[in-house]
PDB file of N, CA and C in Angstrom:
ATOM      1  N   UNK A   1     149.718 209.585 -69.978  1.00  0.00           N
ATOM      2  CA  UNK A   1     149.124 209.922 -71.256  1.00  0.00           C
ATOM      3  C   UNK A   1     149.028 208.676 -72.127  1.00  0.00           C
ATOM      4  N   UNK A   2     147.702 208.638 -73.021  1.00  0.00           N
ATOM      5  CA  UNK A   2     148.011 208.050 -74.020  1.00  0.00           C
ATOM      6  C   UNK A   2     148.312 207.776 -75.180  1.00  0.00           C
ATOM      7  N   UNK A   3     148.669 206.571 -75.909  1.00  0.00           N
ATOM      8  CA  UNK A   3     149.891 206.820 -77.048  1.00  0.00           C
ATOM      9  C   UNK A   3     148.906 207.276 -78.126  1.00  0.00           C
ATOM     10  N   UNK A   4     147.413 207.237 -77.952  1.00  0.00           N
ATOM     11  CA  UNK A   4     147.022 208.083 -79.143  1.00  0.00           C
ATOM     12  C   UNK A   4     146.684 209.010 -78.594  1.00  0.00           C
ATOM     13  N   UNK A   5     146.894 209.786 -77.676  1.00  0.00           N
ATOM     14  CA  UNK A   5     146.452 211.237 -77.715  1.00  0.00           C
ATOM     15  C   UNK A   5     147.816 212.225 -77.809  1.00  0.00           C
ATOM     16  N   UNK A   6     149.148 211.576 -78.141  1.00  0.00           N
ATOM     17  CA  UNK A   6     150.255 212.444 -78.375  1.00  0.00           C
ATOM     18  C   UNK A   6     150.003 212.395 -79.971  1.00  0.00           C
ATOM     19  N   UNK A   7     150.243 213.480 -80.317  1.00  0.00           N
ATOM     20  CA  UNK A   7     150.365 213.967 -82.047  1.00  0.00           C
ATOM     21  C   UNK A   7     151.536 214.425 -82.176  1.00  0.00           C
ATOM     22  N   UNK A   8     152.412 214.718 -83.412  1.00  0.00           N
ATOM     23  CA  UNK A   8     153.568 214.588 -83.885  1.00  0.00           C
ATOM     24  C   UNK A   8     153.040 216.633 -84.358  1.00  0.00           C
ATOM     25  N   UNK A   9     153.938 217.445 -83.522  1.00  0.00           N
ATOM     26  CA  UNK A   9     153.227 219.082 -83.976  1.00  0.00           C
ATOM     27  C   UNK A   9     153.475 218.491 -86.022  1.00  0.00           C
ATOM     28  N   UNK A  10     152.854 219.862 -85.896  1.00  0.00           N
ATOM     29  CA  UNK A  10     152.095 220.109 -87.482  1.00  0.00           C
ATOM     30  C   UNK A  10     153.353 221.579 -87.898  1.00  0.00           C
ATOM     31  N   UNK A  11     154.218 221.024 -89.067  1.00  0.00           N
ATOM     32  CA  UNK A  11     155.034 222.239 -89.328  1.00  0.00           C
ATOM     33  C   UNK A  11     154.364 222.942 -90.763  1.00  0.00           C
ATOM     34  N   UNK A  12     153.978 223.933 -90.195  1.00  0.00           N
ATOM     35  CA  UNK A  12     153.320 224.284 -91.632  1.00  0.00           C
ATOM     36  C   UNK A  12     154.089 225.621 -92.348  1.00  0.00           C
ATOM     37  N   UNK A  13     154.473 225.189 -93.846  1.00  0.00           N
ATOM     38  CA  UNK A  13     155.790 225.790 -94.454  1.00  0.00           C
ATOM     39  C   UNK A  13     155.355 226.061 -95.649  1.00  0.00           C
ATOM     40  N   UNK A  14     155.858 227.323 -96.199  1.00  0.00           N
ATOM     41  CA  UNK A  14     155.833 227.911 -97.251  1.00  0.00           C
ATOM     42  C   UNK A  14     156.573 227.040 -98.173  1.00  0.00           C
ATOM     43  N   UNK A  15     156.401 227.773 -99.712  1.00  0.00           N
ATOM     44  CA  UNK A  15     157.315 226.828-100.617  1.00  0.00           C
ATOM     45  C   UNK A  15     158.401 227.499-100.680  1.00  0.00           C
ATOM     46  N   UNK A  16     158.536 228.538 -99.893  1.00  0.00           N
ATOM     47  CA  UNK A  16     159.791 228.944 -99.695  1.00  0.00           C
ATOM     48  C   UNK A  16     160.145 228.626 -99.092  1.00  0.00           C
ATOM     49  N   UNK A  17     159.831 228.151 -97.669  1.00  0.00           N
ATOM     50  CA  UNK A  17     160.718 227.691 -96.331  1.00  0.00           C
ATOM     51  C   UNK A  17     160.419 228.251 -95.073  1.00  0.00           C
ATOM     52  N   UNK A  18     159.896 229.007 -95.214  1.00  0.00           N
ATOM     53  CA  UNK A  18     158.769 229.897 -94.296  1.00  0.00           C
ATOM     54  C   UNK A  18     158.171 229.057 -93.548  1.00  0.00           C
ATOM     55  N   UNK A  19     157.827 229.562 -92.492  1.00  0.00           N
ATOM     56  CA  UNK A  19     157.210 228.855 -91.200  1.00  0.00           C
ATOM     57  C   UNK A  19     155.813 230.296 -91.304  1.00  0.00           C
ATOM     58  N   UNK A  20     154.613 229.167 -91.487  1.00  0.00           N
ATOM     59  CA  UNK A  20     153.298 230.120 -91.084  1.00  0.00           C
ATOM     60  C   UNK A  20     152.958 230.309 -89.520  1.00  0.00           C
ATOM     61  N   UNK A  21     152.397 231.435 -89.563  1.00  0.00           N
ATOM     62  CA  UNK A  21     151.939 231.333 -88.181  1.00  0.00           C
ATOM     63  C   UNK A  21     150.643 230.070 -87.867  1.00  0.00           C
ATOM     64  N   UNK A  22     150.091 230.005 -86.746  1.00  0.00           N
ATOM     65  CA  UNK A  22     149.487 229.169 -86.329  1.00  0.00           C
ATOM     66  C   UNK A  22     147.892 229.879 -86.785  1.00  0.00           C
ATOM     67  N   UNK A  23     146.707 229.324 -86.518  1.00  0.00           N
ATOM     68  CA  UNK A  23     145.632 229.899 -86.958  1.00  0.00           C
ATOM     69  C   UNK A  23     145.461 230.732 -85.552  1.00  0.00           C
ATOM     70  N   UNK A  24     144.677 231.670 -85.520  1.00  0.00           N
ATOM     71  CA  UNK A  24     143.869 232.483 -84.778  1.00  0.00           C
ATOM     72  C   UNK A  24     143.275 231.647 -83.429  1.00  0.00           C
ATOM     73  N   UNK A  25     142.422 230.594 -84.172  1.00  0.00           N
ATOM     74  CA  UNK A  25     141.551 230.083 -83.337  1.00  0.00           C
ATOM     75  C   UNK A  25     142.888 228.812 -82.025  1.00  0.00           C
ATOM     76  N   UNK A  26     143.631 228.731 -82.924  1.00  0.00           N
ATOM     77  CA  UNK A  26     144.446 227.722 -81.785  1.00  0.00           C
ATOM     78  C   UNK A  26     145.271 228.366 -81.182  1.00  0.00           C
ATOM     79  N   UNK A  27     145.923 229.770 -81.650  1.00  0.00           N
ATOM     80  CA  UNK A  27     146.728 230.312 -80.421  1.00  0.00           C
ATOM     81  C   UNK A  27     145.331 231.114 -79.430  1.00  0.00           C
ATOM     82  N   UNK A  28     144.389 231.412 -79.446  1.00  0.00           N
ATOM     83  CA  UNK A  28     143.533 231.718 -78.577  1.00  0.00           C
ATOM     84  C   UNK A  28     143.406 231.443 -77.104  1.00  0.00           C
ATOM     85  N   UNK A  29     143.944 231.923 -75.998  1.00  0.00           N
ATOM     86  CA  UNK A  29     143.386 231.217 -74.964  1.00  0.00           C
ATOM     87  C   UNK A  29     142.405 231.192 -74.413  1.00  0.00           C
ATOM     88  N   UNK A  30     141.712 229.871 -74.019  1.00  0.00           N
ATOM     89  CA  UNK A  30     140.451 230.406 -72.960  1.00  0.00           C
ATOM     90  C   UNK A  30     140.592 230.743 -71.912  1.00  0.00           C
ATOM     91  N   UNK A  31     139.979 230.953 -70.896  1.00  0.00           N
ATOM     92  CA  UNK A  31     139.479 231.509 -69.496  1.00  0.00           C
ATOM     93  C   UNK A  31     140.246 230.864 -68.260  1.00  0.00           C
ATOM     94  N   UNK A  32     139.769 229.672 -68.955  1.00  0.00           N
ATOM     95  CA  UNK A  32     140.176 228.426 -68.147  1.00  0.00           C
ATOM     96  C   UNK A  32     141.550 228.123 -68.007  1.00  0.00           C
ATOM     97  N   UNK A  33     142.593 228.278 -69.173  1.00  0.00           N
ATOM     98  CA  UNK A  33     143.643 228.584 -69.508  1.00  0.00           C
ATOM     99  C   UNK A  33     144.827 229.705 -68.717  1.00  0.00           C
ATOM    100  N   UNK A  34     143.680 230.527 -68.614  1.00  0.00           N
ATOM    101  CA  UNK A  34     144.868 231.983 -68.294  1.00  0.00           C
ATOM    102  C   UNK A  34     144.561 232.106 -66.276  1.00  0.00           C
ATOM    103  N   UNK A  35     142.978 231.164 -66.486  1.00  0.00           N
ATOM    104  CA  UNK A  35     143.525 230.968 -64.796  1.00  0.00           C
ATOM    105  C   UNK A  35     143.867 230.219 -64.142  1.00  0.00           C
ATOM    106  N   UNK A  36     144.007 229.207 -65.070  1.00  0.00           N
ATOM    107  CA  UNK A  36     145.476 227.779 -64.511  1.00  0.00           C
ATOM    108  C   UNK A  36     146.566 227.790 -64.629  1.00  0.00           C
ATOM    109  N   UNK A  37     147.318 229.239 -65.385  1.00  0.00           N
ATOM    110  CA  UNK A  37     148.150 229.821 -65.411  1.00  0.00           C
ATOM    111  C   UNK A  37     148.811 230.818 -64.645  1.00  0.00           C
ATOM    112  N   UNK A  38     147.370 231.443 -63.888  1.00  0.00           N
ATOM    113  CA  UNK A  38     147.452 232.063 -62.809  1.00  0.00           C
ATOM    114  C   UNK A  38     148.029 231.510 -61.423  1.00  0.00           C
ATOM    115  N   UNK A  39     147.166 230.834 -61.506  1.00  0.00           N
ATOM    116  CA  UNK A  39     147.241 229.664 -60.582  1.00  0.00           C
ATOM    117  C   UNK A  39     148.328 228.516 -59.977  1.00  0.00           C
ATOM    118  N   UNK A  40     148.859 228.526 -61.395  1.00  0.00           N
ATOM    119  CA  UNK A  40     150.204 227.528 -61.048  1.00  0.00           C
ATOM    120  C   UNK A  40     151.375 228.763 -60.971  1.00  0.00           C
ATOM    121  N   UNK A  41     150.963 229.676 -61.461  1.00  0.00           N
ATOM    122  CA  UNK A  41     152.174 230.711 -60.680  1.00  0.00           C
ATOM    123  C   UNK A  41     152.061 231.440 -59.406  1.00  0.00           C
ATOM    124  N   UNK A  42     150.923 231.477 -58.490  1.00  0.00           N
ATOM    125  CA  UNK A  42     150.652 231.439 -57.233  1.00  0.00           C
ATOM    126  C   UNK A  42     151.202 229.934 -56.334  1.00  0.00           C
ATOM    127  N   UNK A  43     151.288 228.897 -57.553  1.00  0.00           N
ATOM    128  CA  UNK A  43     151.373 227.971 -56.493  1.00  0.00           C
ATOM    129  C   UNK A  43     153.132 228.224 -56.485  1.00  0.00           C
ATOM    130  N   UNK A  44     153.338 228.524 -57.244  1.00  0.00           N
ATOM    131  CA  UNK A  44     155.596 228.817 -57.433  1.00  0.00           C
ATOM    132  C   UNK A  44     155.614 229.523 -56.370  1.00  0.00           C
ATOM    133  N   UNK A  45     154.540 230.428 -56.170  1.00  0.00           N
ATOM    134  CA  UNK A  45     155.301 231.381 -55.401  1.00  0.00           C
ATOM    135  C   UNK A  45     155.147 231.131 -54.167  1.00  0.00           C
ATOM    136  N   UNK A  46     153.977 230.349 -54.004  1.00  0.00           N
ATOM    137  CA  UNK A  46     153.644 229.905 -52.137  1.00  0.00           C
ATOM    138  C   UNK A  46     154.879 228.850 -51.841  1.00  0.00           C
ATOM    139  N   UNK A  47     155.522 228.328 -52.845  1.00  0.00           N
ATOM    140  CA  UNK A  47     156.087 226.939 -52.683  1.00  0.00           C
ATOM    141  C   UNK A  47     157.584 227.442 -52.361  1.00  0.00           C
ATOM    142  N   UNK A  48     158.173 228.555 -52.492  1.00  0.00           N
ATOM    143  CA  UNK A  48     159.214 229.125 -52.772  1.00  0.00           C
ATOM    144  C   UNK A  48     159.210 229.921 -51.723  1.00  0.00           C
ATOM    145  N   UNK A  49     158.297 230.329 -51.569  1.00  0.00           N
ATOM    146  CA  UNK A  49     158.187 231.469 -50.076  1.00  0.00           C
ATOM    147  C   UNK A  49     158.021 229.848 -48.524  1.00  0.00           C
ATOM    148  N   UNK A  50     157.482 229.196 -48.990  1.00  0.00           N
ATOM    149  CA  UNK A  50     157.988 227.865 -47.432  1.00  0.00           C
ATOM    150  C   UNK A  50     158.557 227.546 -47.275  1.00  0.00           C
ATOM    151  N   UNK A  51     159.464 227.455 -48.571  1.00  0.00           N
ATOM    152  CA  UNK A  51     160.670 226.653 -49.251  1.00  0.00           C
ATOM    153  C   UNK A  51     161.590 227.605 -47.555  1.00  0.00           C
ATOM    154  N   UNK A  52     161.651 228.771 -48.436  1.00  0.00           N
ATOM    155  CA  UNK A  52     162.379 229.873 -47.198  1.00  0.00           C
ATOM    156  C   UNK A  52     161.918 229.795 -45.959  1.00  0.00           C
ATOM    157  N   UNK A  53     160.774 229.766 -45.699  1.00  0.00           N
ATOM    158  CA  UNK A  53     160.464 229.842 -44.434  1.00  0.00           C
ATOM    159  C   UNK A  53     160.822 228.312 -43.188  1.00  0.00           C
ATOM    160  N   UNK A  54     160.792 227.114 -44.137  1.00  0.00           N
ATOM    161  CA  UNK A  54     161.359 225.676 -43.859  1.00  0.00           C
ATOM    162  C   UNK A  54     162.863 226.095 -43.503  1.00  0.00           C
ATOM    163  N   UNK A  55     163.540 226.664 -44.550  1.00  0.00           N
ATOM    164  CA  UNK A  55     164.906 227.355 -43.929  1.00  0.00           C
ATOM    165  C   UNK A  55     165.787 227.755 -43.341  1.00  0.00           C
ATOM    166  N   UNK A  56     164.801 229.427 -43.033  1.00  0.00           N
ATOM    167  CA  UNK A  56     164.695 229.664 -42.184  1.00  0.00           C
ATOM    168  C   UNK A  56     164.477 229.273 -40.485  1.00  0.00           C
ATOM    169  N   UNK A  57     163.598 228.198 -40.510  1.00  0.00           N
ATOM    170  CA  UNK A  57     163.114 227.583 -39.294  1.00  0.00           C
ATOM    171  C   UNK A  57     164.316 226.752 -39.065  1.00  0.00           C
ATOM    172  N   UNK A  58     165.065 226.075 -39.944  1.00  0.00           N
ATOM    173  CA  UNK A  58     165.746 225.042 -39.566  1.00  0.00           C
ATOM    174  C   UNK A  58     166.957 225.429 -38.621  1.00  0.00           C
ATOM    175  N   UNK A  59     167.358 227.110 -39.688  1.00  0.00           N
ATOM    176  CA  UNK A  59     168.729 227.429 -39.313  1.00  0.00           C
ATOM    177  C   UNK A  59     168.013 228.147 -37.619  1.00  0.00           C
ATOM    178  N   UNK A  60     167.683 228.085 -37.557  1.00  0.00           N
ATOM    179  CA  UNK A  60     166.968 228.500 -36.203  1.00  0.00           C
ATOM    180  C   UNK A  60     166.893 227.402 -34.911  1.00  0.00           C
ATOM    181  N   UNK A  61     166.208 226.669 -35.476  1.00  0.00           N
ATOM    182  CA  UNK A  61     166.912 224.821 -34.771  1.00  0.00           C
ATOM    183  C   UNK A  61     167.596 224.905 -34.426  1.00  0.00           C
ATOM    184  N   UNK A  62     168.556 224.986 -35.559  1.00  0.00           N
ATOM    185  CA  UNK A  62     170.205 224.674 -35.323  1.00  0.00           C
ATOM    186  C   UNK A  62     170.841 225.279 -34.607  1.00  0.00           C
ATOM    187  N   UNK A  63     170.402 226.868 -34.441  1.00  0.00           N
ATOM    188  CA  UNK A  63     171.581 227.831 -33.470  1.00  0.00           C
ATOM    189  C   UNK A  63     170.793 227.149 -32.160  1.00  0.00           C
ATOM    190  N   UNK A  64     169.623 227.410 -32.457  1.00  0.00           N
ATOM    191  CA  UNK A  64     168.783 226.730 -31.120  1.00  0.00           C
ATOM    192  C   UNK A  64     169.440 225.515 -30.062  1.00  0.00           C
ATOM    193  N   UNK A  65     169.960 224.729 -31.159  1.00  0.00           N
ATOM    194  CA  UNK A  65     170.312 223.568 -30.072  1.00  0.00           C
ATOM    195  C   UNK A  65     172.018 223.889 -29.963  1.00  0.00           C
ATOM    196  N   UNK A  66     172.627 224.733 -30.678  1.00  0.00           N
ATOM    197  CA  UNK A  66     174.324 225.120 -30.280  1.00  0.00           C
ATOM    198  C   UNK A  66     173.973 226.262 -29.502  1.00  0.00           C
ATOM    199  N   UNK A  67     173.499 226.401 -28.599  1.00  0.00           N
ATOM    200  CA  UNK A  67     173.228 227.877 -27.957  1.00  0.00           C
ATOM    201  C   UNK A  67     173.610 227.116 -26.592  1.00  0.00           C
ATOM    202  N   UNK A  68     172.798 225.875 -26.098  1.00  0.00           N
ATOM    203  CA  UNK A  68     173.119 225.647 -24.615  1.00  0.00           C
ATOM    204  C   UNK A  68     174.633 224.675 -24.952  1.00  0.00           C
ATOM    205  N   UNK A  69     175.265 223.748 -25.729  1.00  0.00           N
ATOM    206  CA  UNK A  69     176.520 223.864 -25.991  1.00  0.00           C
ATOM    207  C   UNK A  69     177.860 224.357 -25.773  1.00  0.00           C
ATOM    208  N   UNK A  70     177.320 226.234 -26.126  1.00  0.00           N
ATOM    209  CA  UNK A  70     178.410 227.169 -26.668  1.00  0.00           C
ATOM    210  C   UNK A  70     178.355 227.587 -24.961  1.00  0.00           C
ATOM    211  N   UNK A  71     177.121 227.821 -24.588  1.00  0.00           N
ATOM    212  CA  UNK A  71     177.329 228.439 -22.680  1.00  0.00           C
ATOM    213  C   UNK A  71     177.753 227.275 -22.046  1.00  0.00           C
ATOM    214  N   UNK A  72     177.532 225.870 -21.894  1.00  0.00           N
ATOM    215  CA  UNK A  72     178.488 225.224 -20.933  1.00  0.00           C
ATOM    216  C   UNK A  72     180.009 224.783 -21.472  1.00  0.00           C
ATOM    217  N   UNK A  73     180.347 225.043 -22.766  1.00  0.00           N
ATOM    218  CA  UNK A  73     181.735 225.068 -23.356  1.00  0.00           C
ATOM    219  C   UNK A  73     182.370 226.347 -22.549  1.00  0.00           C
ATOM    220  N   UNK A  74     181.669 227.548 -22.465  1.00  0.00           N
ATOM    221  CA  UNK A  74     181.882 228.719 -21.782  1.00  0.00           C
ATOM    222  C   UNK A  74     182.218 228.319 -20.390  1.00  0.00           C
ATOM    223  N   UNK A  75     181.141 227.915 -19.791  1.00  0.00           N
ATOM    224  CA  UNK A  75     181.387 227.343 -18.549  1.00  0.00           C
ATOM    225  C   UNK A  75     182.444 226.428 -18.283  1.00  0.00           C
ATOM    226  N   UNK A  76     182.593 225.704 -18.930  1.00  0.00           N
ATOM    227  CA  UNK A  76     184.167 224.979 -18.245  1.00  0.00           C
ATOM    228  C   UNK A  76     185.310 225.789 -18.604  1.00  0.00           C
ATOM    229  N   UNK A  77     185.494 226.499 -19.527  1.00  0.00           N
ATOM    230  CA  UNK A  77     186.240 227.337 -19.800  1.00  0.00           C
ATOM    231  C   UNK A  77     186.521 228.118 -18.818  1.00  0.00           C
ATOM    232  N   UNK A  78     185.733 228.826 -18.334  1.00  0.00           N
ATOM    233  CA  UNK A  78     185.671 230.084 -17.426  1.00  0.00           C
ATOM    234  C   UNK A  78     185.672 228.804 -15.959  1.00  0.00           C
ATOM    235  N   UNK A  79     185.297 228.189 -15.712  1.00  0.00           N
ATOM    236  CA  UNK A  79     185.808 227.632 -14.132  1.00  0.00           C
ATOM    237  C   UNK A  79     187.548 226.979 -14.094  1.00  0.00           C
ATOM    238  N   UNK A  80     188.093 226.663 -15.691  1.00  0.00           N
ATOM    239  CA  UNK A  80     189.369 226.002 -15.339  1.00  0.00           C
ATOM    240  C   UNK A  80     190.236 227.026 -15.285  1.00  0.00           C
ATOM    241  N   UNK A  81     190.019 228.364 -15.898  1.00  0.00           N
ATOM    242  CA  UNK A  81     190.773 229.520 -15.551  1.00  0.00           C
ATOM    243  C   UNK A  81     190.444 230.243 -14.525  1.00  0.00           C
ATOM    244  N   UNK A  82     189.459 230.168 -13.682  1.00  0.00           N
ATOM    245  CA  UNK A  82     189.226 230.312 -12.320  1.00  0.00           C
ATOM    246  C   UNK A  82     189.906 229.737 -11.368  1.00  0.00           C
ATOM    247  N   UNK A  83     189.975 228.120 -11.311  1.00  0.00           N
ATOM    248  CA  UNK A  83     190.163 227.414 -10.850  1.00  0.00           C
ATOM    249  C   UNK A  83     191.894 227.302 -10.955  1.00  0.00           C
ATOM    250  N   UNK A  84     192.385 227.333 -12.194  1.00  0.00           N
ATOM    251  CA  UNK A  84     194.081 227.882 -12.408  1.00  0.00           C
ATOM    252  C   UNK A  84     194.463 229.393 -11.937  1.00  0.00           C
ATOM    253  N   UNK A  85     193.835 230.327 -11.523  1.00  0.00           N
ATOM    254  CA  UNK A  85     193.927 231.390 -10.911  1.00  0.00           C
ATOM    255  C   UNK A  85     194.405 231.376  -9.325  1.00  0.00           C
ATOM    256  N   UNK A  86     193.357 230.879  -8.969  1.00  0.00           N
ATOM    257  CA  UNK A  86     192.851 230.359  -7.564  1.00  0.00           C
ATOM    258  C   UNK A  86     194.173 229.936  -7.243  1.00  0.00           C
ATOM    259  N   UNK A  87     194.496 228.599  -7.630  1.00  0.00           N
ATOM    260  CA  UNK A  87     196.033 227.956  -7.691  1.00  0.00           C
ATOM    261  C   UNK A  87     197.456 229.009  -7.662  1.00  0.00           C
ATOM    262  N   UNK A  88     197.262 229.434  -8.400  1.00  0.00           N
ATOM    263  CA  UNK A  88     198.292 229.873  -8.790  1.00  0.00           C
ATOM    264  C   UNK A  88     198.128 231.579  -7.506  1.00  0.00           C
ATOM    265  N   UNK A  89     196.859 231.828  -7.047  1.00  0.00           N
ATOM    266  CA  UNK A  89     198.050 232.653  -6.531  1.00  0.00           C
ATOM    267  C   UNK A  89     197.899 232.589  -4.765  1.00  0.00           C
ATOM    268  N   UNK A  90     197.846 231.103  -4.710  1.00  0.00           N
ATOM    269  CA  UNK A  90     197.872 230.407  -3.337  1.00  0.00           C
ATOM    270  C   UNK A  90     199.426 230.150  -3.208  1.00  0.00           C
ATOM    271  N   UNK A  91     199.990 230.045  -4.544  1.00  0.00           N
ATOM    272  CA  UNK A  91     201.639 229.291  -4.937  1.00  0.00           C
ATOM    273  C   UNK A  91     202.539 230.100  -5.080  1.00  0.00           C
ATOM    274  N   UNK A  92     201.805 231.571  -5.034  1.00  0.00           N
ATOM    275  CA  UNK A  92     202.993 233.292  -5.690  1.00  0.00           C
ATOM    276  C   UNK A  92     203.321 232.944  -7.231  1.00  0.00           C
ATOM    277  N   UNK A  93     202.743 231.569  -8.058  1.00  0.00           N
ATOM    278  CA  UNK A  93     203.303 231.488  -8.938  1.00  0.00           C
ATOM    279  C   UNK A  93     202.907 232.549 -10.211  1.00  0.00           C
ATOM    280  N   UNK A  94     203.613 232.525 -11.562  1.00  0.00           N
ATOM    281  CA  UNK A  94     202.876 233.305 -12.526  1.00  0.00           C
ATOM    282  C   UNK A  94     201.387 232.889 -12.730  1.00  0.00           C
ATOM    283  N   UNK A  95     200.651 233.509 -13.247  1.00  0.00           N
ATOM    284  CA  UNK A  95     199.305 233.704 -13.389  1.00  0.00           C
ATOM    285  C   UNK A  95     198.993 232.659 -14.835  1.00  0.00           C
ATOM    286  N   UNK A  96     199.428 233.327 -15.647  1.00  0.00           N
ATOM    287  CA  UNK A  96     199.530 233.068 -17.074  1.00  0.00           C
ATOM    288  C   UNK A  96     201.042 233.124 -17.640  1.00  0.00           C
ATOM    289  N   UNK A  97     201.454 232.037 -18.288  1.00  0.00           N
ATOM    290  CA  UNK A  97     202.365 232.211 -18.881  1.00  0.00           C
ATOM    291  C   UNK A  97     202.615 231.529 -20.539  1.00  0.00           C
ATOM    292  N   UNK A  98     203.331 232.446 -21.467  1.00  0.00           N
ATOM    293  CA  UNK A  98     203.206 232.615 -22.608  1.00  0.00           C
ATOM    294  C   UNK A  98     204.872 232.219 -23.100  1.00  0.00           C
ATOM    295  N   UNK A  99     204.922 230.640 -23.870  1.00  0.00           N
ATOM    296  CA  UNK A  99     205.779 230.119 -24.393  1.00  0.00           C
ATOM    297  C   UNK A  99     206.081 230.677 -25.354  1.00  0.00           C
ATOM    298  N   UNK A 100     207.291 230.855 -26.223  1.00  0.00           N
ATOM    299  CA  UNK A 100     207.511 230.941 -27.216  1.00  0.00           C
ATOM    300  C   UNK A 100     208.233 229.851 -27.943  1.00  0.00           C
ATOM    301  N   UNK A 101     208.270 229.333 -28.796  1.00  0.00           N
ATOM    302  CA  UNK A 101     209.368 227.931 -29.295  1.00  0.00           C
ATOM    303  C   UNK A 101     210.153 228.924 -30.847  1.00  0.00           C
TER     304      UNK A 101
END
């Protein structure tokens, strides 16, 4: 913007102290007005609804790529207690056993 097209508002006051209303013709809106108003509140709302949907997508990614992770974490899991099974009852030993301290 430029420094002469900012104006300092206009307080217009009774001699009492009163604040007048504004004229007619300047609170008026035009056309042009109420559909760039429209308009920039369609754009809030498209921007807010991707906003979510960006989100959405991401947290989706994310399980996406901890999904093959969580099954071969599974997988070694499940072969070393296989594999300690196996052992153990080649040996007669206990299966599982549960310390207490």
């Amino acid at each position: 913007m430029l420094q002469e097209d900012r104006r300092p508002p206009v307080l217009d006051m009774t001699p009492e102290g009163a604040f007048r209303d504004a004229p007619r013709e300047a609170a008026r809106a035009s056309w042009l007005d109420r559909a760039l108003l429209r308009l920039g509140g369609v754009a809030v709302l498209a921007t807010v609804i991707a906003g979510g949907l960006v989100l959405a997508a991401s947290a989706a990614l994310i399980l996406g790529l901890l999904i093959p992770v969580v099954l071969v974490m599974a997988a070694v899991g499940f072969g070393s207690l296989w594999w300690r099974m196996r052992r153990a009852r080649r040996t007669g030993a206990a299966i599982f056993v549960v310390s207490r301290r």
